[in-house]
N, C-alpha and C. Protein backbone atom coordinates (compact mmCIF):
# COMPACT_ATOMS: atom_id res chain seq x y z
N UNK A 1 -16.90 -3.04 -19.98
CA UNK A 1 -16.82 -2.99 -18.53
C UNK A 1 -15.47 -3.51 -18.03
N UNK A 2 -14.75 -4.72 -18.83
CA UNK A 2 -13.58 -5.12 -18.42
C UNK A 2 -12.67 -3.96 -18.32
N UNK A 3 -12.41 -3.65 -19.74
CA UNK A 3 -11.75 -2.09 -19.38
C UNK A 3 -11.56 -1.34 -18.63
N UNK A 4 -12.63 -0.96 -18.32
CA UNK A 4 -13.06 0.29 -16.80
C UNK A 4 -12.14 -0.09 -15.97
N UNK A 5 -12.14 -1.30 -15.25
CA UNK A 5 -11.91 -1.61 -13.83
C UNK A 5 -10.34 -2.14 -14.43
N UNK A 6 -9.73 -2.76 -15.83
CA UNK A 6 -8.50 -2.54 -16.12
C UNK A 6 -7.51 -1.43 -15.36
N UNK A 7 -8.51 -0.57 -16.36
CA UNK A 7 -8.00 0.75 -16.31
C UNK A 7 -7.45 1.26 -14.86
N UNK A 8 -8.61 1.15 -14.27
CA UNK A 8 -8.78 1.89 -12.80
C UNK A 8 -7.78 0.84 -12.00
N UNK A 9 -7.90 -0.80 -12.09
CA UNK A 9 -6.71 -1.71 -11.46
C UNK A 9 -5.64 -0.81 -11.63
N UNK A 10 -5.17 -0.76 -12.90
CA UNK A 10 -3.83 -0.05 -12.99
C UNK A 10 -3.00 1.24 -12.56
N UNK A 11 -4.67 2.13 -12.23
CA UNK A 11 -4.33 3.54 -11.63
C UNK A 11 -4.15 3.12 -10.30
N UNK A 12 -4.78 2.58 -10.22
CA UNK A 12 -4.88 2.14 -8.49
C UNK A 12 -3.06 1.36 -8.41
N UNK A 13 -3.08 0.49 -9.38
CA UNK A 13 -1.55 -0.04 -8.60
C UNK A 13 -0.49 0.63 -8.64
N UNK A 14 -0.40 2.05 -9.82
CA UNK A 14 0.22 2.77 -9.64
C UNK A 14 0.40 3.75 -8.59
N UNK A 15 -0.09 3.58 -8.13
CA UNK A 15 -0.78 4.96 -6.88
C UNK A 15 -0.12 4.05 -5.58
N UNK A 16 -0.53 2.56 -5.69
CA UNK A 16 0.23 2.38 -4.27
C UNK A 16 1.15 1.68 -4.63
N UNK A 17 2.10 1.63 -5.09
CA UNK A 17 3.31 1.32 -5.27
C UNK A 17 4.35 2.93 -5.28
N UNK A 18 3.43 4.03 -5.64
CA UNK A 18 3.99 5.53 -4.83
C UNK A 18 3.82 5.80 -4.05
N UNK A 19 2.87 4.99 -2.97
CA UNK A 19 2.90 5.63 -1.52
C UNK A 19 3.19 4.66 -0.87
N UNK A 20 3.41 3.32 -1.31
CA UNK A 20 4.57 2.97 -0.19
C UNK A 20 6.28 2.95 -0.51
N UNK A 21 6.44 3.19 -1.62
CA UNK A 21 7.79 4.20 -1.77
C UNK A 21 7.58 5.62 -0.95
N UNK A 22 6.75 6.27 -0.87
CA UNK A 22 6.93 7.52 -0.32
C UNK A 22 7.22 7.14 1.39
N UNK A 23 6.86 6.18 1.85
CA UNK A 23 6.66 5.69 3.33
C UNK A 23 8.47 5.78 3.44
N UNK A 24 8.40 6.51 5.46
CA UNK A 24 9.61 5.92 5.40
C UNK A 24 9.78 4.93 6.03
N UNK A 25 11.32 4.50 5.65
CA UNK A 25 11.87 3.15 6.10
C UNK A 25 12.03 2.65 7.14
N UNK A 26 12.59 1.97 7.95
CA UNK A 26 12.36 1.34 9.31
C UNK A 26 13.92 1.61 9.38
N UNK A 27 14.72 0.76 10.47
CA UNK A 27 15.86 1.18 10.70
C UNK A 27 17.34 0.90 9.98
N UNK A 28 16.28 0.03 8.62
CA UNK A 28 17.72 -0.29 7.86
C UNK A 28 17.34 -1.98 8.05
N UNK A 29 18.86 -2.49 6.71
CA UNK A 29 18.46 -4.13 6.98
C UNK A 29 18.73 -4.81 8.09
N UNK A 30 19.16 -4.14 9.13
CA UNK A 30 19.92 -4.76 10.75
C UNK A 30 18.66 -5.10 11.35
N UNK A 31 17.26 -4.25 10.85
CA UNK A 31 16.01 -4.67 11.51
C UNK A 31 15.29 -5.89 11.44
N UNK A 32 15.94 -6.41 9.85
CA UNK A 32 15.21 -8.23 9.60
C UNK A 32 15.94 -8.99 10.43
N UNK A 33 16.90 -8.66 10.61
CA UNK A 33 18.07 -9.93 11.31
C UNK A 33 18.02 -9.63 12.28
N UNK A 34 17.10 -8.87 13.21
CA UNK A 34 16.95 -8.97 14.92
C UNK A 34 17.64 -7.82 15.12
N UNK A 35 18.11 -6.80 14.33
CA UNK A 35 18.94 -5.70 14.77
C UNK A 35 18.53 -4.66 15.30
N UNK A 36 17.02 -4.27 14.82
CA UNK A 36 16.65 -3.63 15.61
C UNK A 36 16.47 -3.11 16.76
N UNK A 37 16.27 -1.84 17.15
CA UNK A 37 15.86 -1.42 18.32
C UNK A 37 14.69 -1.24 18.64
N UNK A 38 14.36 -1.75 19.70
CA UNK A 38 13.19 -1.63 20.71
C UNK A 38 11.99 -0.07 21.25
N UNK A 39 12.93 0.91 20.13
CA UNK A 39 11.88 2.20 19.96
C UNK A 39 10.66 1.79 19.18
N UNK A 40 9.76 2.28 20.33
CA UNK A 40 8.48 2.17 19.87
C UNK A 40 7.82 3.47 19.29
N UNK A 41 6.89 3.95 18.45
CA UNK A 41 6.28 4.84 18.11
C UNK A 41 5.71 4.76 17.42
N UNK A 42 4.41 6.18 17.89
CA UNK A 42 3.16 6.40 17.21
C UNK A 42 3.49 7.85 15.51
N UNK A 43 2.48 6.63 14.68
CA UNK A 43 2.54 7.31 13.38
C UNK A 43 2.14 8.98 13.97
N UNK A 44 2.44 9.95 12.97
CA UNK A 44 1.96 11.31 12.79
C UNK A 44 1.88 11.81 11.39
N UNK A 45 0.98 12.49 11.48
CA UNK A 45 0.94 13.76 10.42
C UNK A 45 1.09 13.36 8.81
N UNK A 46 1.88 13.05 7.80
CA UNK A 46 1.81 12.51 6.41
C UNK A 46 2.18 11.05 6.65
N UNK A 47 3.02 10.60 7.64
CA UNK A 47 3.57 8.87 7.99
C UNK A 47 2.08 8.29 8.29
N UNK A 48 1.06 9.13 9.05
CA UNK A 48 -0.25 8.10 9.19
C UNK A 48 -1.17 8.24 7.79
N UNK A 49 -0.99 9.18 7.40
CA UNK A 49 -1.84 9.77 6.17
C UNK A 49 -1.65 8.63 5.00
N UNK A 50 -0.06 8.45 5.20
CA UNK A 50 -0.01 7.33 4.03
C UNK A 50 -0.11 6.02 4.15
N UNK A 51 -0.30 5.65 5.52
CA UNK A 51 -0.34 4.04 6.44
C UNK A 51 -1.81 4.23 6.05
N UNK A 52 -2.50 4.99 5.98
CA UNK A 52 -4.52 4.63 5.74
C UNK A 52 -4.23 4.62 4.57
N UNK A 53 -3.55 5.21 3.63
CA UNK A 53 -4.13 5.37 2.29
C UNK A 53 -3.28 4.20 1.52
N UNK A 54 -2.07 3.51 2.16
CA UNK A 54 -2.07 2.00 1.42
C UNK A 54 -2.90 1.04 1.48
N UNK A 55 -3.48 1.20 3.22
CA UNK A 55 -4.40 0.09 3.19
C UNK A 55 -5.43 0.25 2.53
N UNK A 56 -6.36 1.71 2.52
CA UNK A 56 -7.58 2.26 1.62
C UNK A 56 -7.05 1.19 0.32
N UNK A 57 -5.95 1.51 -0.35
CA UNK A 57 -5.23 1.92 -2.02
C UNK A 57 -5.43 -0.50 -2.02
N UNK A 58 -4.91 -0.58 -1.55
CA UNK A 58 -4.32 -2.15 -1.28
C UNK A 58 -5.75 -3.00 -0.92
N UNK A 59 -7.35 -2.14 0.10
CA UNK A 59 -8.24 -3.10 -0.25
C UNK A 59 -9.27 -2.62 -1.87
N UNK A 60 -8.92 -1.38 -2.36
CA UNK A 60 -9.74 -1.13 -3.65
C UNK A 60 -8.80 -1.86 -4.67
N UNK A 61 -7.36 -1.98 -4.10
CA UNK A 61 -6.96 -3.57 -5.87
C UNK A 61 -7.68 -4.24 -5.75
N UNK A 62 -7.83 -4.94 -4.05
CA UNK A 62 -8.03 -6.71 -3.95
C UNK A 62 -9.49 -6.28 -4.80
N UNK A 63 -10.32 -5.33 -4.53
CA UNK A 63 -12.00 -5.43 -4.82
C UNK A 63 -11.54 -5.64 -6.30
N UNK A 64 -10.83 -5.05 -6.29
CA UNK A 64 -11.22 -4.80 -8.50
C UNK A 64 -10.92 -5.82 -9.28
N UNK A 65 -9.64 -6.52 -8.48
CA UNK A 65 -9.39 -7.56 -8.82
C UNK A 65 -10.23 -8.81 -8.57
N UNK A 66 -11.10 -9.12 -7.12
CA UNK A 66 -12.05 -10.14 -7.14
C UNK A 66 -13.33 -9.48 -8.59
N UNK A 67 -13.33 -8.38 -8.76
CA UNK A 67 -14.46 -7.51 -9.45
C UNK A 67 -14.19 -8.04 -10.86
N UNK A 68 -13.00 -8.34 -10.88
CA UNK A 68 -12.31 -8.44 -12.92
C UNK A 68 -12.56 -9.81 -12.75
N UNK A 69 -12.16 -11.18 -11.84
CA UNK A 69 -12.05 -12.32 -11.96
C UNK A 69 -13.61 -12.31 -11.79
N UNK A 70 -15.03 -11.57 -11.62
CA UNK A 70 -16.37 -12.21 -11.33
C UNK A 70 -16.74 -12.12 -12.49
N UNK A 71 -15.88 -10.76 -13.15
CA UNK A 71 -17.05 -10.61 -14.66
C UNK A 71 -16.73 -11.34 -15.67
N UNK A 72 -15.24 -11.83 -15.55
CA UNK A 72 -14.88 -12.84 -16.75
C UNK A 72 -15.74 -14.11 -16.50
């Protein structure tokens, strides 16, 4: 059973560590240091598609991972 959910941890962290590389970027590093601009906007079309599916991708680690630390 450890295995399984190994396994699947690892597909899973591979998977979102490609979709938030696939995400795009914000306005550059001028945005940490206050550089940013004050444009606001709403996600669309593959930019929201992949904002659900890190968070989906990011709460099935945390499970697998509380799931691997219950069965040991």
């Amino acid at each position: 059973m450890k295995e399984i959910i190994l396994i699947f941890q690892v597909l899973v962290s591979i998977s979102l560590v490609i979709v938030i590389l696939l995400q795009q970027r914000g306005t550059g590093v001028g945005a940490a240091f206050g550089g940013g601009g004050a444009v606001y906007r709403s996600k669309r079309g593959v930019e929201k598609l992949l904002y659900y599916t890190t968070i989906i991708l990011g709460i099935i680690f945390a499970a697998l991972a509380l799931s691997f630390i219950l069965i040991i």
